[in-house]
Every structure is written in C-alpha cells, then in structure tokens.
N, C-alpha and C. Protein backbone atom coordinates (compact mmCIF):
# COMPACT_ATOMS: atom_id res chain seq x y z
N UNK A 1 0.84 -1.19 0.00
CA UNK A 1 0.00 0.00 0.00
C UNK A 1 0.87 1.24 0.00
N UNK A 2 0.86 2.25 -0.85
CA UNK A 2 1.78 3.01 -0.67
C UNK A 2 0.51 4.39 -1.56
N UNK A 3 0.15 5.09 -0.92
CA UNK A 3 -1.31 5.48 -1.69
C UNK A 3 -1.19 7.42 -1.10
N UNK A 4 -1.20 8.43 -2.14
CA UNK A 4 -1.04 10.26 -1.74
C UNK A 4 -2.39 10.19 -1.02
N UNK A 5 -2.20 10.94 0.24
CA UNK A 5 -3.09 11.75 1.00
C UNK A 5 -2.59 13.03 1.24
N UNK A 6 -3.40 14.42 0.77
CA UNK A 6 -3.40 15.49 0.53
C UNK A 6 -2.01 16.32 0.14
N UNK A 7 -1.44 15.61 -0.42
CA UNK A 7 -0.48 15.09 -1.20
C UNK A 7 0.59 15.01 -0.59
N UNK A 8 0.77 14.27 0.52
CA UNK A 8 1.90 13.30 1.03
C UNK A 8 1.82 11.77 0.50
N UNK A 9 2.76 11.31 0.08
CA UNK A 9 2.77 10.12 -0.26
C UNK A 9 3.13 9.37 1.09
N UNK A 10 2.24 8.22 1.30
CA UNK A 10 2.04 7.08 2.68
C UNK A 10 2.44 6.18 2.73
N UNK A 11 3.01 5.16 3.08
CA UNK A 11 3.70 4.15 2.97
C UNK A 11 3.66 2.96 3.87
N UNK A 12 2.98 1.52 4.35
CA UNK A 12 3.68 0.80 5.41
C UNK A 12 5.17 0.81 5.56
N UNK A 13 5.40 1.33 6.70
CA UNK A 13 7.22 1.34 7.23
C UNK A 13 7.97 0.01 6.70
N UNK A 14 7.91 -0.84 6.54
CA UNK A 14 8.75 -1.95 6.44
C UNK A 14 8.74 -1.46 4.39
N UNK A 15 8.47 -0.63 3.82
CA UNK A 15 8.43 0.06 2.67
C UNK A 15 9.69 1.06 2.13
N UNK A 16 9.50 1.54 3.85
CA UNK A 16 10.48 2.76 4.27
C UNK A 16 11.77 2.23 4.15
N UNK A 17 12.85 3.18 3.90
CA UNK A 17 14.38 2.86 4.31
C UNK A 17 14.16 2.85 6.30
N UNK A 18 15.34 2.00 6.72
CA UNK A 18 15.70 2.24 8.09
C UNK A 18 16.12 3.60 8.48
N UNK A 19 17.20 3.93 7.30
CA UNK A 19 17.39 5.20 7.51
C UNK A 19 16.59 6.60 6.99
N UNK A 20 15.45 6.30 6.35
CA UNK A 20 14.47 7.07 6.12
C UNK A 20 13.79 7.74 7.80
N UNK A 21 13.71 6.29 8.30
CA UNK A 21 12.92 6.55 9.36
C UNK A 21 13.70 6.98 10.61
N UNK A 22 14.47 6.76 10.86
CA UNK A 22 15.47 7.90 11.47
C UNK A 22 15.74 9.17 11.38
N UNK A 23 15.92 9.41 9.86
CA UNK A 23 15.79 11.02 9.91
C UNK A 23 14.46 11.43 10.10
N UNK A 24 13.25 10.86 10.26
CA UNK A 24 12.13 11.62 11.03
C UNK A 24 12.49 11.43 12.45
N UNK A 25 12.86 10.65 13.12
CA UNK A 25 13.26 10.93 14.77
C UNK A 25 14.42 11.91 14.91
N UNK A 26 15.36 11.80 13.74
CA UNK A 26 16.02 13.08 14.25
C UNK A 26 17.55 12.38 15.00
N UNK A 27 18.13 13.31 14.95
CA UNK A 27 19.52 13.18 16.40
C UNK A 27 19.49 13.42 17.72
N UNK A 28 18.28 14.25 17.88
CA UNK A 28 18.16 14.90 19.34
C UNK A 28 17.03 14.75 19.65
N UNK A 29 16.45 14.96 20.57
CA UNK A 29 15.38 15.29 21.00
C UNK A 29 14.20 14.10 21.72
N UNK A 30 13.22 14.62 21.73
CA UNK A 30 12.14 13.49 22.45
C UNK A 30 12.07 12.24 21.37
N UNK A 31 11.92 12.60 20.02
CA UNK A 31 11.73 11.75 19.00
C UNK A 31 13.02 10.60 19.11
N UNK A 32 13.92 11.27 18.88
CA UNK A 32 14.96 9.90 18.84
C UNK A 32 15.45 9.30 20.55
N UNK A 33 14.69 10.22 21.30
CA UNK A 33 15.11 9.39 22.64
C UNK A 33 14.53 8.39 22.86
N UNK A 34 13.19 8.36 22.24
CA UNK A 34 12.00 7.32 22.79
C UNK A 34 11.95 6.58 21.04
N UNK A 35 11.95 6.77 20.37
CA UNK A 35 12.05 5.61 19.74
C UNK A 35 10.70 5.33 19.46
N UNK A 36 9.42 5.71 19.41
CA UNK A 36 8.38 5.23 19.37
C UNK A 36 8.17 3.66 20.40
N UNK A 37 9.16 3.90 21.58
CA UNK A 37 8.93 2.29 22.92
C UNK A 37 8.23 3.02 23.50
N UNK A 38 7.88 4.16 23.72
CA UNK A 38 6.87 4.68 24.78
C UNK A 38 5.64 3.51 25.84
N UNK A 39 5.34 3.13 24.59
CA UNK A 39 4.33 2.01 24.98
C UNK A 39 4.77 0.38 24.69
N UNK A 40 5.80 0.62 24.69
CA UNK A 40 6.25 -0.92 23.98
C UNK A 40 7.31 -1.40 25.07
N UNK A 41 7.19 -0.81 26.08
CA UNK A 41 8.45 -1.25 27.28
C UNK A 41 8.17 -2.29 28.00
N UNK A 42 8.85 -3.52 28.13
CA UNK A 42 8.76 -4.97 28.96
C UNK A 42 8.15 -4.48 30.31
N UNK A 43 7.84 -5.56 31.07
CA UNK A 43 7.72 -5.35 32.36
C UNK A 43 9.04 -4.80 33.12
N UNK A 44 9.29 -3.76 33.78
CA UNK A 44 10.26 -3.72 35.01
C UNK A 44 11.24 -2.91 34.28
N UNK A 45 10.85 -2.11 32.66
CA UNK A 45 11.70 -1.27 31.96
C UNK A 45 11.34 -0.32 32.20
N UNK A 46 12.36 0.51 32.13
CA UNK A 46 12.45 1.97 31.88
C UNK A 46 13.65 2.77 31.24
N UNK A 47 13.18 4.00 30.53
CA UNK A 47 14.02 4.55 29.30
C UNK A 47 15.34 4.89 29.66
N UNK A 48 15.79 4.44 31.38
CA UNK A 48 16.80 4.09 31.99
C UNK A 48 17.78 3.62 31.84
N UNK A 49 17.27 2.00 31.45
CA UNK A 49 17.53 0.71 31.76
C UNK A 49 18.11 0.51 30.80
N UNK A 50 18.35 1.30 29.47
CA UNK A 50 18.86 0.43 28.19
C UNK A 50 18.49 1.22 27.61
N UNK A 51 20.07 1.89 27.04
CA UNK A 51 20.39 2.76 26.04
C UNK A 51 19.48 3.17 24.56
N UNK A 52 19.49 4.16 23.86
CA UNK A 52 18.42 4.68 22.96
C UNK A 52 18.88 3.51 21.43
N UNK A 53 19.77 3.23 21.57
CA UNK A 53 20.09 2.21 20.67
C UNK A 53 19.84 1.02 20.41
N UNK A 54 19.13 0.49 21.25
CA UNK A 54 18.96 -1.05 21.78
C UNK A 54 17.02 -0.44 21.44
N UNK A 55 16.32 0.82 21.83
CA UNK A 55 15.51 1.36 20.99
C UNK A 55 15.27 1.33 19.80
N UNK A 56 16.40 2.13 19.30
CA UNK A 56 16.48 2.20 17.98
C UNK A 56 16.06 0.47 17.41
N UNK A 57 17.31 -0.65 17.73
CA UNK A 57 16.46 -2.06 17.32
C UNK A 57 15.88 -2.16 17.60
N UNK A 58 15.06 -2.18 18.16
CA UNK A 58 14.13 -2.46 18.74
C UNK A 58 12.46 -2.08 17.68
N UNK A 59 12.85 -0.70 17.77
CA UNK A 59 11.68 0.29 16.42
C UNK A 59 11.87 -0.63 14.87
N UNK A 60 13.27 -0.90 14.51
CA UNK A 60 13.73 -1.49 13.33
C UNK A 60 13.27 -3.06 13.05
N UNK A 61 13.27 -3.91 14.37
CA UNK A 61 13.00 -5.27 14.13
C UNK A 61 11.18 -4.91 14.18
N UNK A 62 10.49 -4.18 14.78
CA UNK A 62 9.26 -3.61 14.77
C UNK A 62 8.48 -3.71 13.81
N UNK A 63 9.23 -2.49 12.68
CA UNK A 63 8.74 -2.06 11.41
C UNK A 63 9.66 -2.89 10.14
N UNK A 64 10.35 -4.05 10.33
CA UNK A 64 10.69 -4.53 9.44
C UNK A 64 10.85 -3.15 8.39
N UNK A 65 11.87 -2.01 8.40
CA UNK A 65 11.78 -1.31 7.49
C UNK A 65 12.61 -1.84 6.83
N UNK A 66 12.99 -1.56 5.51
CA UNK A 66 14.26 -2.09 4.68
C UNK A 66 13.77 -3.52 4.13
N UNK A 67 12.52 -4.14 4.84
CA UNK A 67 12.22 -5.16 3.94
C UNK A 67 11.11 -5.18 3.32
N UNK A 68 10.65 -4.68 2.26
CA UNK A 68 9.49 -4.27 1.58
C UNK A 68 8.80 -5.79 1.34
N UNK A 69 9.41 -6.76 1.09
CA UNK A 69 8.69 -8.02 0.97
C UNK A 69 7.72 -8.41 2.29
N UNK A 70 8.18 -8.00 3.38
CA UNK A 70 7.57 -8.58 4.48
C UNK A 70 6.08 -8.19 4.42
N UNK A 71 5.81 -9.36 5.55
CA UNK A 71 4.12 -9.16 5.53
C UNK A 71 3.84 -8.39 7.14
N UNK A 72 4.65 -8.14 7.60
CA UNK A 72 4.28 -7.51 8.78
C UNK A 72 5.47 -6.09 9.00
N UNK A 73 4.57 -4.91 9.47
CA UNK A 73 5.09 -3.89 9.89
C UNK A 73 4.40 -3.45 11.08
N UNK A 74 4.45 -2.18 11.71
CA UNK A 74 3.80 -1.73 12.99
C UNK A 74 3.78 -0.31 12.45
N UNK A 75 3.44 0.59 11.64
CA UNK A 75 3.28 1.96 11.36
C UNK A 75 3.35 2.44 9.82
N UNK A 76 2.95 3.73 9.81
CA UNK A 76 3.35 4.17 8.65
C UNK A 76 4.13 5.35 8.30
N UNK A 77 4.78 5.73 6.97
CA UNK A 77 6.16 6.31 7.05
C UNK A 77 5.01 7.73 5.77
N UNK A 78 5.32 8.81 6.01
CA UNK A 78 4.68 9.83 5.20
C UNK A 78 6.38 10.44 4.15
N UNK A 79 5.93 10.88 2.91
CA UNK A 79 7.10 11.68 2.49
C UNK A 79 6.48 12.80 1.31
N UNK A 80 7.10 13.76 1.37
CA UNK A 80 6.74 14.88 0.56
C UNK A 80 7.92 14.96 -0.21
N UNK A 81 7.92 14.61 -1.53
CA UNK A 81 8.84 15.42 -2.03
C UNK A 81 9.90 14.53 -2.28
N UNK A 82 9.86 13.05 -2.02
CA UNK A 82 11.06 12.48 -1.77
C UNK A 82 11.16 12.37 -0.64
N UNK A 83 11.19 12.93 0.47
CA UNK A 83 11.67 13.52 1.61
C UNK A 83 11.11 12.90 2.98
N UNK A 84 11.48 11.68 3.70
CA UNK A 84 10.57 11.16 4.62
C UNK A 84 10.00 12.54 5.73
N UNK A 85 9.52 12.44 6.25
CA UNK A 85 8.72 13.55 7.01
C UNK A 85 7.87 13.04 7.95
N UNK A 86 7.33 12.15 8.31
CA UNK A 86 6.15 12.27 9.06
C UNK A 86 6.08 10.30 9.32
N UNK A 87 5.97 9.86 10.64
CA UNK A 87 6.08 8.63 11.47
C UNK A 87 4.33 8.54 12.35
N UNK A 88 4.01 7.21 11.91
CA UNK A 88 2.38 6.87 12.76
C UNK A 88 2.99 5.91 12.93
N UNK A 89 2.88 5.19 14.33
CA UNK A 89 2.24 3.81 14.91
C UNK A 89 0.93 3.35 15.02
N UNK A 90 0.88 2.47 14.38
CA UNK A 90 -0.81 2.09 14.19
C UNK A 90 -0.52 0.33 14.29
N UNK A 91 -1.04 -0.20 15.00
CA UNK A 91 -1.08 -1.64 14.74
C UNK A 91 -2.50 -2.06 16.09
N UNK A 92 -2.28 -3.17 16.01
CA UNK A 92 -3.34 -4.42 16.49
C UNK A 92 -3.17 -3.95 18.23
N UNK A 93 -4.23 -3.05 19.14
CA UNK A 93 -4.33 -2.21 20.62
C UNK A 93 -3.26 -3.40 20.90
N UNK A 94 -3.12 -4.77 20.99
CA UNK A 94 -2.63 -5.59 22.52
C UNK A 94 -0.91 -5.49 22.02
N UNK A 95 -0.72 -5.08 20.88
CA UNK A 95 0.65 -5.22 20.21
C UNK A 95 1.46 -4.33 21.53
N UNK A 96 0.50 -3.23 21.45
CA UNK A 96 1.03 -1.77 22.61
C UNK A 96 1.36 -2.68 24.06
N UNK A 97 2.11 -3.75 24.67
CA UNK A 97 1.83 -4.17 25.93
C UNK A 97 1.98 -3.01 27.15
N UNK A 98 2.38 -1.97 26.69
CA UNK A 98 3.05 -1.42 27.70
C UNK A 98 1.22 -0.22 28.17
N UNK A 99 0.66 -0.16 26.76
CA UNK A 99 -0.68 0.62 27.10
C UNK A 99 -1.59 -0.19 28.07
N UNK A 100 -1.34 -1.59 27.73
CA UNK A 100 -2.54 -2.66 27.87
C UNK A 100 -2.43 -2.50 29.72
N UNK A 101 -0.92 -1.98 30.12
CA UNK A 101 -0.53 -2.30 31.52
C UNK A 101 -0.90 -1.37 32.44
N UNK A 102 -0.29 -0.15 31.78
CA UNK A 102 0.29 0.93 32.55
C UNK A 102 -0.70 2.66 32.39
N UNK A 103 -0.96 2.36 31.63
CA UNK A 103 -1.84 4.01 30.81
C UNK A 103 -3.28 3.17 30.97
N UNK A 104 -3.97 4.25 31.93
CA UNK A 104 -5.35 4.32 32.07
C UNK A 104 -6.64 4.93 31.10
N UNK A 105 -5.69 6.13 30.07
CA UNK A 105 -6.53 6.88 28.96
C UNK A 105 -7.31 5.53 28.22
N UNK A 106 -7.10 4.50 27.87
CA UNK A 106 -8.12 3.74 27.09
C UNK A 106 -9.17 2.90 27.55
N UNK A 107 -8.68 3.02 28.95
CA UNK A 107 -9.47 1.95 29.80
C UNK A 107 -10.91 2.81 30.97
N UNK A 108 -10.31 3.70 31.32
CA UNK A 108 -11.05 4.39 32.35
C UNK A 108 -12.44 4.69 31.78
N UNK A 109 -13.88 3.86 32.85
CA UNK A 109 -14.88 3.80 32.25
C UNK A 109 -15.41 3.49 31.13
N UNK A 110 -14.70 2.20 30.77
CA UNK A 110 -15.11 1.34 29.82
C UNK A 110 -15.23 -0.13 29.64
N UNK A 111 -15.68 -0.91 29.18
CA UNK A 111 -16.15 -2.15 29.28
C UNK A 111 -15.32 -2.45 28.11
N UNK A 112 -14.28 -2.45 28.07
CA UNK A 112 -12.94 -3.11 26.81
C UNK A 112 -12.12 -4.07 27.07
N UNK A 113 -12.21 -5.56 26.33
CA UNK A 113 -11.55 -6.54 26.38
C UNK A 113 -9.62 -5.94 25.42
N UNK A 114 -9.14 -6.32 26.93
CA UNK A 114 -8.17 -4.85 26.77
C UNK A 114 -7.06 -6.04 25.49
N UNK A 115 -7.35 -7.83 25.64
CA UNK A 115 -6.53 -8.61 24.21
C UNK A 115 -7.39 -8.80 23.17
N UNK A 116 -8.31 -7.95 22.89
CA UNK A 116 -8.66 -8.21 21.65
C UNK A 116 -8.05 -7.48 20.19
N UNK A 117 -7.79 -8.31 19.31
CA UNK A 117 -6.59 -8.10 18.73
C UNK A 117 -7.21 -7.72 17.17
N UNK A 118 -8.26 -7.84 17.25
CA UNK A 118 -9.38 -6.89 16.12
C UNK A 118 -9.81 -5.56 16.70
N UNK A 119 -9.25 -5.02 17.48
CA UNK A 119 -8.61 -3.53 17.68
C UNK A 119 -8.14 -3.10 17.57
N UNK A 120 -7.55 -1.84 17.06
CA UNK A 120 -5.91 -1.27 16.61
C UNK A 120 -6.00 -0.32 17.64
N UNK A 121 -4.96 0.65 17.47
CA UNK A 121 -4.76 1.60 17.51
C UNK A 121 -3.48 2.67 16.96
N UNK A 122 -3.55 3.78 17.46
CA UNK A 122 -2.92 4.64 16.50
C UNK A 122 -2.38 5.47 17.94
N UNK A 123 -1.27 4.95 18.47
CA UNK A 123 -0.54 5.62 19.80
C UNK A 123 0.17 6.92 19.79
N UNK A 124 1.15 7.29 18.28
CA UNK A 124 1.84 8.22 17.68
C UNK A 124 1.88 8.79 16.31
N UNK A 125 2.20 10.00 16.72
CA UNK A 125 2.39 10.63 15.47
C UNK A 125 3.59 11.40 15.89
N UNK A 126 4.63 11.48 14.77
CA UNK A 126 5.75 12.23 14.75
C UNK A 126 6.21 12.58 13.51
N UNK A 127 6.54 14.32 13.33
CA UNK A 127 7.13 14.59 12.18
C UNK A 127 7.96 15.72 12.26
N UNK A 128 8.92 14.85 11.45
CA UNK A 128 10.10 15.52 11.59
C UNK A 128 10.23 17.35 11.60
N UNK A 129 10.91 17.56 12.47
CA UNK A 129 11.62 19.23 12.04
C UNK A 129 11.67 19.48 10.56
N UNK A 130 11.03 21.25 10.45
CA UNK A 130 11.36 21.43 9.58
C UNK A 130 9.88 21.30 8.93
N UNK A 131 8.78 19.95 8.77
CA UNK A 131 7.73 19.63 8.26
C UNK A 131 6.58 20.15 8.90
N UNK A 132 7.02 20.55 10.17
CA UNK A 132 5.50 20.85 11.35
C UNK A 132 4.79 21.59 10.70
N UNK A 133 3.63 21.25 11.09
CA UNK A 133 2.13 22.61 10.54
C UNK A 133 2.34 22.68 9.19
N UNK A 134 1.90 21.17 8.91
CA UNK A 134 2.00 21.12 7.34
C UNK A 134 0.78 20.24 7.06
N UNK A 135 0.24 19.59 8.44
CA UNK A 135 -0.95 18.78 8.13
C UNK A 135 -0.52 16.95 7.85
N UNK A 136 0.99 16.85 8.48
CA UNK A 136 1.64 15.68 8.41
C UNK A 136 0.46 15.07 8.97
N UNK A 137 0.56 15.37 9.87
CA UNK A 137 -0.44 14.27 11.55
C UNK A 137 -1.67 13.64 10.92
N UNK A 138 -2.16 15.09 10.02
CA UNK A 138 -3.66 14.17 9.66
C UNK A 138 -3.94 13.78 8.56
N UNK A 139 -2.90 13.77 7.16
CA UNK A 139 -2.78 13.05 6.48
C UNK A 139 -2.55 11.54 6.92
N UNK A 140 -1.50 11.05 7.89
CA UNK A 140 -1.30 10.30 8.44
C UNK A 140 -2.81 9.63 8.98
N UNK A 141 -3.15 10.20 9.84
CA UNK A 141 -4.75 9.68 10.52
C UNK A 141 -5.61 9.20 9.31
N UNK A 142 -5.47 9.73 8.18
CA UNK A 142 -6.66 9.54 7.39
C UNK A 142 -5.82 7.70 6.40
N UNK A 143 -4.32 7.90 6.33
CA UNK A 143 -3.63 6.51 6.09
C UNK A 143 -3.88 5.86 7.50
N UNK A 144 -3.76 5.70 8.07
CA UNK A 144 -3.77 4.50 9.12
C UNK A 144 -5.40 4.18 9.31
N UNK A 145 -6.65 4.73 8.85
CA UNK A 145 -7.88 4.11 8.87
C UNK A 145 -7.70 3.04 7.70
N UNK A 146 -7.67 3.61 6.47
CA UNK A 146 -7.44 2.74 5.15
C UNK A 146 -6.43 1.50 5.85
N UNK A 147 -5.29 1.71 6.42
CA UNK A 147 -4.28 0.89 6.67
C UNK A 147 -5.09 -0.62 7.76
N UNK A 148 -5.59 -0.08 8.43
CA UNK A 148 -6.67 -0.90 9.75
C UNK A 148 -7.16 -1.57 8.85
N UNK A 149 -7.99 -1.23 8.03
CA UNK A 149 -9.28 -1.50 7.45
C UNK A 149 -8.86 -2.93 6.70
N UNK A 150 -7.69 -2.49 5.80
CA UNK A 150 -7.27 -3.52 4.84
C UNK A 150 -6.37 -4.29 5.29
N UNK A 151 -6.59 -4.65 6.90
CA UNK A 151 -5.48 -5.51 7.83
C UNK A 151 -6.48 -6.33 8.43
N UNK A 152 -7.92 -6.57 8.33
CA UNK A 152 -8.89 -6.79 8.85
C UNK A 152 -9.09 -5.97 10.16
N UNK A 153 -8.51 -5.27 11.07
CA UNK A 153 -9.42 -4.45 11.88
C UNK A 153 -10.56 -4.12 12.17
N UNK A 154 -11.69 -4.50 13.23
CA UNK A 154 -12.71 -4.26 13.41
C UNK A 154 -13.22 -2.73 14.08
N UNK A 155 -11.96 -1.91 14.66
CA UNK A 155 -12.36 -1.07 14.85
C UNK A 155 -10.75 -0.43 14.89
N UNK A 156 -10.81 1.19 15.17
CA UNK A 156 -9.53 1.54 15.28
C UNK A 156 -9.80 2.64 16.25
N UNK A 157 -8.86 2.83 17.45
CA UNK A 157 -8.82 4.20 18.26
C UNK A 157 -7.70 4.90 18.25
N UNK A 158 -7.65 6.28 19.03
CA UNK A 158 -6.92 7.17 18.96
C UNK A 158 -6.97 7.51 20.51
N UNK A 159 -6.05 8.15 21.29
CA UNK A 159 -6.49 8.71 22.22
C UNK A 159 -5.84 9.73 22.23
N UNK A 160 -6.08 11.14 21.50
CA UNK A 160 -6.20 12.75 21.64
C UNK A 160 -5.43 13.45 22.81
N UNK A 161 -5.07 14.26 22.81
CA UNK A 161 -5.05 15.44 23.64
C UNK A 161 -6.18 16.52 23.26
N UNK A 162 -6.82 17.12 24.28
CA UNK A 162 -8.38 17.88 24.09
C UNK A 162 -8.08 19.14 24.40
N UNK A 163 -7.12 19.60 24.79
CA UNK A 163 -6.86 21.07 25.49
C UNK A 163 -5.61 21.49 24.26
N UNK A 164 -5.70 23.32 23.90
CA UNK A 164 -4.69 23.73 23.51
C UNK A 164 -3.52 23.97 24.62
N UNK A 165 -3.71 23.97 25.55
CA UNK A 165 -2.14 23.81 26.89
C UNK A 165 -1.52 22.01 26.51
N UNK A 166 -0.58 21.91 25.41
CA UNK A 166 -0.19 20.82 25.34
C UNK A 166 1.27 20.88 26.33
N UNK A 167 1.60 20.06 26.86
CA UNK A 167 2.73 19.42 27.73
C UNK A 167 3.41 18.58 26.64
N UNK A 168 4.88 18.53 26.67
CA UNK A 168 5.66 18.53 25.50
C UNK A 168 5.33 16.38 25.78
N UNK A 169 4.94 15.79 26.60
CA UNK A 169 5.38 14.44 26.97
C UNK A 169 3.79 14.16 26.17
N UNK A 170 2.68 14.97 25.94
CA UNK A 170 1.68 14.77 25.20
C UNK A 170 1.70 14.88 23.81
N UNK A 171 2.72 15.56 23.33
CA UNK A 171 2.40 16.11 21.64
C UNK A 171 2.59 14.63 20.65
N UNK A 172 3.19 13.41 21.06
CA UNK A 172 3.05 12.37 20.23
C UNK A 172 1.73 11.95 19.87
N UNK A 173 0.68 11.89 21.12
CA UNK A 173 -0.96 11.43 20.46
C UNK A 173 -1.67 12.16 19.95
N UNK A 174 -1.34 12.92 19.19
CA UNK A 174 -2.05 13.78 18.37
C UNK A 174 -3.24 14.45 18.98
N UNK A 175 -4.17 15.60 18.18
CA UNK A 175 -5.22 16.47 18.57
C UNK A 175 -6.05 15.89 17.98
N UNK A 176 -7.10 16.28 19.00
CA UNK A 176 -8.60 15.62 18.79
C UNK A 176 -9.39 16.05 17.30
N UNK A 177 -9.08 17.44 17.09
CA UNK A 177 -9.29 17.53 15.46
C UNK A 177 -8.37 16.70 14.02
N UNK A 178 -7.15 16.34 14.58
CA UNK A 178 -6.18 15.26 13.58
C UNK A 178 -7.32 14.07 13.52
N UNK A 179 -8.11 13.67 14.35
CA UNK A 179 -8.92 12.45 14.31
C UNK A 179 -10.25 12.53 14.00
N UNK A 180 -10.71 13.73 14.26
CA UNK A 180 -11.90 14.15 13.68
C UNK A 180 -12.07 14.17 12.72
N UNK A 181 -10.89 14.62 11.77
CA UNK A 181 -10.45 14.94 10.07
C UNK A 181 -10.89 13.63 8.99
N UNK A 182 -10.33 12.62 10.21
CA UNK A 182 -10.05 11.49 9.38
C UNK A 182 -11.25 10.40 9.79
N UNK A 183 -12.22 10.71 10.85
CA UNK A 183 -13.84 10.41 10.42
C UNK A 183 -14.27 9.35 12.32
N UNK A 184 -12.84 9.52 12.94
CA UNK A 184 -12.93 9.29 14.10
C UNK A 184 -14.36 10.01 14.88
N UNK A 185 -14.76 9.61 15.74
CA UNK A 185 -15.76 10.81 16.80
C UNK A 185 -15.27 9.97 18.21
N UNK A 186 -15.11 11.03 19.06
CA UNK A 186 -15.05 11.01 20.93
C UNK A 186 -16.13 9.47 21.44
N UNK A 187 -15.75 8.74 22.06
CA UNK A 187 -16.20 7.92 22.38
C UNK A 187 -16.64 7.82 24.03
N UNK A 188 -15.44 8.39 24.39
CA UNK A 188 -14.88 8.69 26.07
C UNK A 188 -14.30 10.27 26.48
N UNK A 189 -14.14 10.17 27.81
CA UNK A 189 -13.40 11.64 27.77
C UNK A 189 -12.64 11.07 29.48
N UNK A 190 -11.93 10.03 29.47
CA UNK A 190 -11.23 9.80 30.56
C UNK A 190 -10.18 10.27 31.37
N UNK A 191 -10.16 11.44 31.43
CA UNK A 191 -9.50 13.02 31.72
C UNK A 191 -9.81 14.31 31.13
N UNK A 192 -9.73 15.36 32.01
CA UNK A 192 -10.03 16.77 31.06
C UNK A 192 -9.10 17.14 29.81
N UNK A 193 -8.50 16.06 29.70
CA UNK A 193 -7.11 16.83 28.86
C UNK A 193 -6.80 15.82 27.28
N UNK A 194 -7.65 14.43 28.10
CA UNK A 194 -7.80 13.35 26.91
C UNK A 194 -8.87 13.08 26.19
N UNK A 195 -9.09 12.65 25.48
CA UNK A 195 -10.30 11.57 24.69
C UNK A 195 -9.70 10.61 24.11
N UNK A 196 -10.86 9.42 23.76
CA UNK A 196 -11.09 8.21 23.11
C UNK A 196 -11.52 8.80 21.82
N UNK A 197 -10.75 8.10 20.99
CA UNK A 197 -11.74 8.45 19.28
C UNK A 197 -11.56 7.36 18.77
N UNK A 198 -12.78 6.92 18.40
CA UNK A 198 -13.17 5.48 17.54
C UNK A 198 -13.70 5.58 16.25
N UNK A 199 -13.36 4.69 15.45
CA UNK A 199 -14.14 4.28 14.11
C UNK A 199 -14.09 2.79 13.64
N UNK A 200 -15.45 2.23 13.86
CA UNK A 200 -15.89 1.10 13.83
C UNK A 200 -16.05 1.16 12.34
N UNK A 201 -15.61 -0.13 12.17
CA UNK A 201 -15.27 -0.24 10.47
C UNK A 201 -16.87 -0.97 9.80
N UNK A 202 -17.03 -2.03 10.38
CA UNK A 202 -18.45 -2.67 10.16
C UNK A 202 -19.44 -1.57 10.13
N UNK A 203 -19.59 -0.36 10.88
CA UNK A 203 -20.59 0.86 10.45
C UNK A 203 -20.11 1.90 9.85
N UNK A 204 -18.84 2.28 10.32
CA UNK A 204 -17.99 3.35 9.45
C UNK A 204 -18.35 4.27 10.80
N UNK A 205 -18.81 4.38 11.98
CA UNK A 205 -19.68 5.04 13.18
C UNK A 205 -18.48 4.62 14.02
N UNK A 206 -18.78 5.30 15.19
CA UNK A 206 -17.90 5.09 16.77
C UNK A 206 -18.83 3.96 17.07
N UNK A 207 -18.03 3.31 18.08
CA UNK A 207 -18.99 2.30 18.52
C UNK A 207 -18.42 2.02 20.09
C-alpha cells in the first residue's frame, strides 16, 4: 500500500528505508530518545535501563523497514517530495503491551476486552523538524484508517489530547481535530485533557 493523501505520499514502514525513518526521529530530542517504545516497554523497563540504541532495534525489528517483501510492519512512514517527514504507529491495541498495563486513557470507564486483537490503535504521530504545521499528523490519521481497514481491523482508536495547553510528553498522540479529520468521533473523555476516538469499520460510526 503506498497510496497520496493530501499530497503526502504514505507508505507501510517496512516500505520505508531504516534510515528514512530515522531522519524523522532526528539526532536529538524526544523523538529519537524514545524511539516510538513509549508504549512498547517490557515489564520492570524503563528509558533508563537500556540505552536509545537497543531502541532504535528495537523500532527497526518492529517495522521490518528495509524489507518491503515482508508481511508484517507496525506503522506508517509519510514523504513529501522524496523527503521522509512524518512517522504513525498504528497496529493491532494488545501489540502496545506497555498501554494494555500501565496508561489508564483507554481503559477508564469502559467495558474493553483490553486482548482483543481486532482492535488497533494509532498511539503516535511524529514529524520531523522542519515539516510541522503542514498537516503531516492528519494526512497520516486519514492513512492509518485505510491501513486498519485492509489488515482486517474491526475497529480503530486514537487517544487525543483535548486542550490547547499541550505538555511537551503529550504532543506524540495527536489532537482531537487530527482524528476528527479522518472520520474518528469522541467515544470517552477519561480526563479533562484526553479523549477516546473510535471508528468502527463494520458501520464506518464510533462504537
């Protein structure tokens, strides 16, 4: 699948170069510290415990990037121009073990079988310096529904930030309008600062 949304060209990561997808994390910063493990950390880890490199493999054996034959990846890679730009994690909710454990935003006041694996979700968005406020994020949102859809996915969520006071440890889950764009609606509101956004594929509706 490699298909233009508002004219970024989209890509499954294992599509991507390895080193494509690096220069969207960058050399510095939150992006290349975390690696997109945010939610992907073992039991008894922390971003402590084991160097940003052992990350880095970690993201790479992930997204199978560099092997376009493969049948499995975990995200998608955006590029303008040639130019990689713009990183989503989107795969199957229980893939996330570290959400399933530790982060209450998907769970609080809800009746969700937290291994069901005909759930996705969509944990990050990141794009590179240089690309911001270009509409990366929700081009992206509007590829990772198509992406769900044609993976069998029965439904796909998001969980938002709802307030313009963003906190820099929030700006990876994107804004509640990035998900709105792309045909999501609020399901939950399990903090003043979060939401749930769903799109049930069997109605095309939240559910």
């Amino acid at each position: 699948m490699a298909r233009e949304y508002n004219g970024f060209l989209i890509l499954p990561a294992n599509q991507a170069s390895c080193d494509d997808l690096q220069r969207i994390f960058g050399t510095r910063g939150t992006g290349h510290v975390c690696q997109c493990q945010r939610y992907k950390l073992h039991p008894g880890e922390s971003f402590r415990s084991f160097p940003v490199e052992e990350r880095e493999l970690r993201l790479r054996e992930q997204t199978d990037c560099s092997y376009p034959e493969s049948e499995t990846t975990s995200g998608l890679v955006a590029y303008l121009d040639g130019e990689a730009v713009g990183w989503c994690a989107v795969e199957p909710r229980p893939e996330f073990s570290g959400l399933l454990r530790f982060f209450r935003v998907p769970w609080e006041g809800r009746s969700e079988e937290r291994t069901d694996a005909s759930v996705w979700a969509v944990t990050c968005f990141f794009t590179r310096a240089g690309f911001r406020k270009r509409g990366v994020s929700r081009a992206m949102a509007q590829a990772a529904v198509d992406f769900a859809r044609a993976r069998g996915a029965r439904a796909l969520e998001g969980y938002p930030i709802t307030t313009k006071n963003v906190i820099p440890e929030e700006l990876h889950v994107g804004t509640q309008g990035t998900f709105l764009t792309a045909g999501f609606a609020e399901v939950s509101r399990p903090t003043k600062r979060r939401a749930v956004m769903r799109i049930d594929f069997s109605t095309g509706e939240p559910s």
